[in-house]
C-alpha atoms as a PDB file:
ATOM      1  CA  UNK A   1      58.023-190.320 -32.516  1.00  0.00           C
ATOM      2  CA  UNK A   2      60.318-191.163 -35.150  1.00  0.00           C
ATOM      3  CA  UNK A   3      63.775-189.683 -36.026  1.00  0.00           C
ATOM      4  CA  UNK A   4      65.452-190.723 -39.047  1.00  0.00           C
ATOM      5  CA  UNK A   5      69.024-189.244 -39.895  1.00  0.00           C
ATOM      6  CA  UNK A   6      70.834-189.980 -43.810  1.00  0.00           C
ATOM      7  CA  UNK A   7      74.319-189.840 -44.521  1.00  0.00           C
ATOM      8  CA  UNK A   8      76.364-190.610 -47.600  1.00  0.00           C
ATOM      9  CA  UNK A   9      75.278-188.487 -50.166  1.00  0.00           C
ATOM     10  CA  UNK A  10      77.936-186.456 -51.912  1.00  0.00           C
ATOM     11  CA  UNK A  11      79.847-185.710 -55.142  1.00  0.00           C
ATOM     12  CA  UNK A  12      80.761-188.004 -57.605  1.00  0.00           C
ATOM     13  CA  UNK A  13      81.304-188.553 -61.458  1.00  0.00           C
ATOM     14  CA  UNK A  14      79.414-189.933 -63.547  1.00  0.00           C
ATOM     15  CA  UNK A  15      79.350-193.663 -63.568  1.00  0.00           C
ATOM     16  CA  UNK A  16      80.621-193.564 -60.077  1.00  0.00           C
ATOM     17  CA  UNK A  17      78.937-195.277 -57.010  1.00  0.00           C
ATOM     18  CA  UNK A  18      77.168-193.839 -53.562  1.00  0.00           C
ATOM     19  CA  UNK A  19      76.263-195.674 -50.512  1.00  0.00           C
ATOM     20  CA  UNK A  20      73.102-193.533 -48.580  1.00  0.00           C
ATOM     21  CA  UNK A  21      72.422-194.810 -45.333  1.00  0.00           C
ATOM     22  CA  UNK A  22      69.381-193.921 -42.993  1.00  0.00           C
ATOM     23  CA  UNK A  23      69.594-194.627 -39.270  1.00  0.00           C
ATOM     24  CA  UNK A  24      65.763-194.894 -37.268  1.00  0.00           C
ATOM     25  CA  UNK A  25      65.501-194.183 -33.757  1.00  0.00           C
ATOM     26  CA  UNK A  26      62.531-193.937 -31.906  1.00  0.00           C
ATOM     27  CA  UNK A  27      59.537-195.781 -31.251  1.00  0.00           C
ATOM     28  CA  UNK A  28      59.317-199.529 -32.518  1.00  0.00           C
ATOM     29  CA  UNK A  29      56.817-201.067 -34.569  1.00  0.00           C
ATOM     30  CA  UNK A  30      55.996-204.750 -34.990  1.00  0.00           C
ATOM     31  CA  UNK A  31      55.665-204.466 -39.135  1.00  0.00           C
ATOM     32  CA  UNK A  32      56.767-200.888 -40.764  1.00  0.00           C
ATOM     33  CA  UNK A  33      58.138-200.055 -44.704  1.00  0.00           C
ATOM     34  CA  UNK A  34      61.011-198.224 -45.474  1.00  0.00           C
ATOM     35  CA  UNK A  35      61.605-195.751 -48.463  1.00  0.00           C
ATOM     36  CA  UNK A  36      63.865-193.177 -50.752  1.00  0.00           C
ATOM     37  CA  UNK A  37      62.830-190.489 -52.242  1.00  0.00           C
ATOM     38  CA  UNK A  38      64.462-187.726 -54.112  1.00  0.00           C
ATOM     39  CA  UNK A  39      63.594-184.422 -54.807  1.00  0.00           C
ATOM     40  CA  UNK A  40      65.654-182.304 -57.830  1.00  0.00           C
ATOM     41  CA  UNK A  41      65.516-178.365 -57.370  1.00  0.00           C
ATOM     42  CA  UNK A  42      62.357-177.105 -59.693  1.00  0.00           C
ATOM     43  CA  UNK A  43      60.912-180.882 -59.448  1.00  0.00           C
ATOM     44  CA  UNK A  44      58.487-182.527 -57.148  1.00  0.00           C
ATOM     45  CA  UNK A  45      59.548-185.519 -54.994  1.00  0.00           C
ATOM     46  CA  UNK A  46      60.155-188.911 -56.503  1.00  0.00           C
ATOM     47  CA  UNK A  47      59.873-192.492 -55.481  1.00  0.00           C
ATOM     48  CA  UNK A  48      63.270-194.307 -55.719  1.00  0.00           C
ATOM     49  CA  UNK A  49      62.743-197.279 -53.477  1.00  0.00           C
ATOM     50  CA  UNK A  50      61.458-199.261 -50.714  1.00  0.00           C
ATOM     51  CA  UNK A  51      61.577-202.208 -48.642  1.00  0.00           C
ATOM     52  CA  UNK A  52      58.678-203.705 -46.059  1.00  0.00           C
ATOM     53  CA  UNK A  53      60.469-205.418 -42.794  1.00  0.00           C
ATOM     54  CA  UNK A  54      58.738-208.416 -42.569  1.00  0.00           C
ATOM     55  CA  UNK A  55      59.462-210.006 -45.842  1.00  0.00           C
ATOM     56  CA  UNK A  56      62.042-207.534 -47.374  1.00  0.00           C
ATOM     57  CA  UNK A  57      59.679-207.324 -50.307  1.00  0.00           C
ATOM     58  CA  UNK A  58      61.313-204.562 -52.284  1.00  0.00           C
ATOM     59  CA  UNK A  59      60.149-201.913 -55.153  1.00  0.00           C
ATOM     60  CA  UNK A  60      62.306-199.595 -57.300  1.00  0.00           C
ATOM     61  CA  UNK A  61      61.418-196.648 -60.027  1.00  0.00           C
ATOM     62  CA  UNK A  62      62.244-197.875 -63.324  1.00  0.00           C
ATOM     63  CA  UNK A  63      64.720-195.153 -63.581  1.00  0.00           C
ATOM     64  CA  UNK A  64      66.942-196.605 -61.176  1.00  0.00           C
ATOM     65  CA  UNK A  65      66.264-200.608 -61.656  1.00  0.00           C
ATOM     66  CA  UNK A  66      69.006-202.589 -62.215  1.00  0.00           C
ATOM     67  CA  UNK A  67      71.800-199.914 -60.727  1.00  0.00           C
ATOM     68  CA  UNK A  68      70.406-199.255 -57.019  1.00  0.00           C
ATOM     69  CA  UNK A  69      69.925-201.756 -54.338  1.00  0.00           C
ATOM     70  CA  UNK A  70      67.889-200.673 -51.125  1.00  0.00           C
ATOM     71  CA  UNK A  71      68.678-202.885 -48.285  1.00  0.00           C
ATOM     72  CA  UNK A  72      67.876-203.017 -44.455  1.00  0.00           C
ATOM     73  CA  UNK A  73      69.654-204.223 -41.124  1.00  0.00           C
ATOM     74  CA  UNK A  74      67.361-204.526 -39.015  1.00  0.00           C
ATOM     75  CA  UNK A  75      69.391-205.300 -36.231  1.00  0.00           C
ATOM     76  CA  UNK A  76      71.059-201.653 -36.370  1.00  0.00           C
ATOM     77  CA  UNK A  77      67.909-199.859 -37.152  1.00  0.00           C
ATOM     78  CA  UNK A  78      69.146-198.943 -40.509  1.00  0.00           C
ATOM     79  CA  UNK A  79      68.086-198.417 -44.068  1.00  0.00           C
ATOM     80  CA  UNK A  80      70.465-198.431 -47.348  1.00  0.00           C
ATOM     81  CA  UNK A  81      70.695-197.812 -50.509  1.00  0.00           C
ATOM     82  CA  UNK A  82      73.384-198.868 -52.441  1.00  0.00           C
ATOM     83  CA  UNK A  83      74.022-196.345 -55.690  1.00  0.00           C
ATOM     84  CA  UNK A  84      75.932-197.361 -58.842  1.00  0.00           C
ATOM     85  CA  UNK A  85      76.563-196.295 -62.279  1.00  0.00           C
ATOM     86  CA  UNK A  86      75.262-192.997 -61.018  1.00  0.00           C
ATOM     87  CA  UNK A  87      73.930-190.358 -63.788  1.00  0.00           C
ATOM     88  CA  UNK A  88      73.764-186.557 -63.700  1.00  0.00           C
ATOM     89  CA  UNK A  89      70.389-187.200 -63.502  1.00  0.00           C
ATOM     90  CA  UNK A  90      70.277-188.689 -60.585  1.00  0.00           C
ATOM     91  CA  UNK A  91      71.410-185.495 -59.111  1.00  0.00           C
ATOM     92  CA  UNK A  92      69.115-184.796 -55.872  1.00  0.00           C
ATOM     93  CA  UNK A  93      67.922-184.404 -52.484  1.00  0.00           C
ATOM     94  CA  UNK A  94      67.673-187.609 -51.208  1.00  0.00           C
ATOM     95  CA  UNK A  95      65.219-188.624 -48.465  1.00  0.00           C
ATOM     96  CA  UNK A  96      64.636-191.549 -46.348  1.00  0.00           C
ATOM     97  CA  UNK A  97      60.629-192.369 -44.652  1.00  0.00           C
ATOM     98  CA  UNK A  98      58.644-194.331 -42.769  1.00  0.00           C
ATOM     99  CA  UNK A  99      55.599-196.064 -42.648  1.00  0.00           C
ATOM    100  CA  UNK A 100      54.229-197.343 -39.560  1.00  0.00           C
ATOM    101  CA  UNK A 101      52.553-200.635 -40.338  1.00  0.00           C
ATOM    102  CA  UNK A 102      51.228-201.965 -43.451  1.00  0.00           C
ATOM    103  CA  UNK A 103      52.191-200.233 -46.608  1.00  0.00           C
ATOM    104  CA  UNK A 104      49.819-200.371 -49.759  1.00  0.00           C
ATOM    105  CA  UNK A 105      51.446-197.938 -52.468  1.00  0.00           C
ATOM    106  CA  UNK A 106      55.261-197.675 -51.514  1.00  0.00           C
ATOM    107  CA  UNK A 107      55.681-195.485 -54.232  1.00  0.00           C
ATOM    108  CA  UNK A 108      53.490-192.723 -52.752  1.00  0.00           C
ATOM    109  CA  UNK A 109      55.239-190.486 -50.667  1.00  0.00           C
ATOM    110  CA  UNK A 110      51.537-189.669 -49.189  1.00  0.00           C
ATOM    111  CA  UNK A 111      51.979-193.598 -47.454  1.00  0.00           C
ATOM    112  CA  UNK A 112      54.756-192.577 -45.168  1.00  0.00           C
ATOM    113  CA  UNK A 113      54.565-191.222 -41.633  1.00  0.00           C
ATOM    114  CA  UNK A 114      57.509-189.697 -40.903  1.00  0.00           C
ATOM    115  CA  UNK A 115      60.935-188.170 -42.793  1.00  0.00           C
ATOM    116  CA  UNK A 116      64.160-187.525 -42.528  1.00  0.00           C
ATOM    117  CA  UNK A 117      66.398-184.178 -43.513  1.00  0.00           C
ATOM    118  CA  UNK A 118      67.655-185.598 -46.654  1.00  0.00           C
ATOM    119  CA  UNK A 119      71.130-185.989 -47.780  1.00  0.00           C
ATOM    120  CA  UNK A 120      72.772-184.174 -50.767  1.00  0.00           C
ATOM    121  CA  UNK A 121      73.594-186.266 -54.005  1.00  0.00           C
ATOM    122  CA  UNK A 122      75.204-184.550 -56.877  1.00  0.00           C
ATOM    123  CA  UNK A 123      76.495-186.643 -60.096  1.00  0.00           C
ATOM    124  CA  UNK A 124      78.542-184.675 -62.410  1.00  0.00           C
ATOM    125  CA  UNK A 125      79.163-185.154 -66.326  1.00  0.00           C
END
């Protein structure tokens, strides 16, 4: 099994900037992907990034190119996602998964194998 636990999310302005981290424990895999998704309250889940270990390929939603950076250590077992000029918008649940292995679509949330809680991210106007 896999346990992933986010941090990070919060409240912040408009404009401002949010650092989400996701730390994996667990069982070890020789190739795996990494993801964020959010989910807004009425909305279904999104695709806001992801990142395959091997090569660090990386994919983002157009809504968030250019202003979020995902990022991995692998080393500390830990995803990231770097957040700036934050919208209300991008006002969500934010999850972290995993997919054991090779990853085809990153952007479908049906890819990954396991989840975390989700962390909290609120942007007012």
């Amino acid at each position: 099994q896999v346990q992933l636990l986010e941090s990070g999310g919060g409240l912040v302005q408009a404009g401002g900037s949010l650092r989400l981290s996701c730390k994996k424990s667990g069982r070890t895999f020789s190739n795996f992907a990494m993801g964020w998704f959010r989910q807004a309250p009425g909305k279904e889940r999104e695709f806001v990034a992801a990142i395959s270990r091997t090569y660090g390929l990386t994919h983002y939603a157009d809504s968030v190119k250019g202003r979020f950076t995902i990022s991995r250590d692998n080393a500390q077992n830990t995803l990231n996602l770097q957040m700036n000029g934050l919208k209300p918008e991008d006002t969500a649940l934010y999850y972290c998964a995993l997919k054991g292995g090779i990853i085809i679509h990153p952007h479908h949330a049906s890819e990954y194998d396991y989840w975390g809680q989700g962390t909290q991210v609120t942007v007012s106007s």
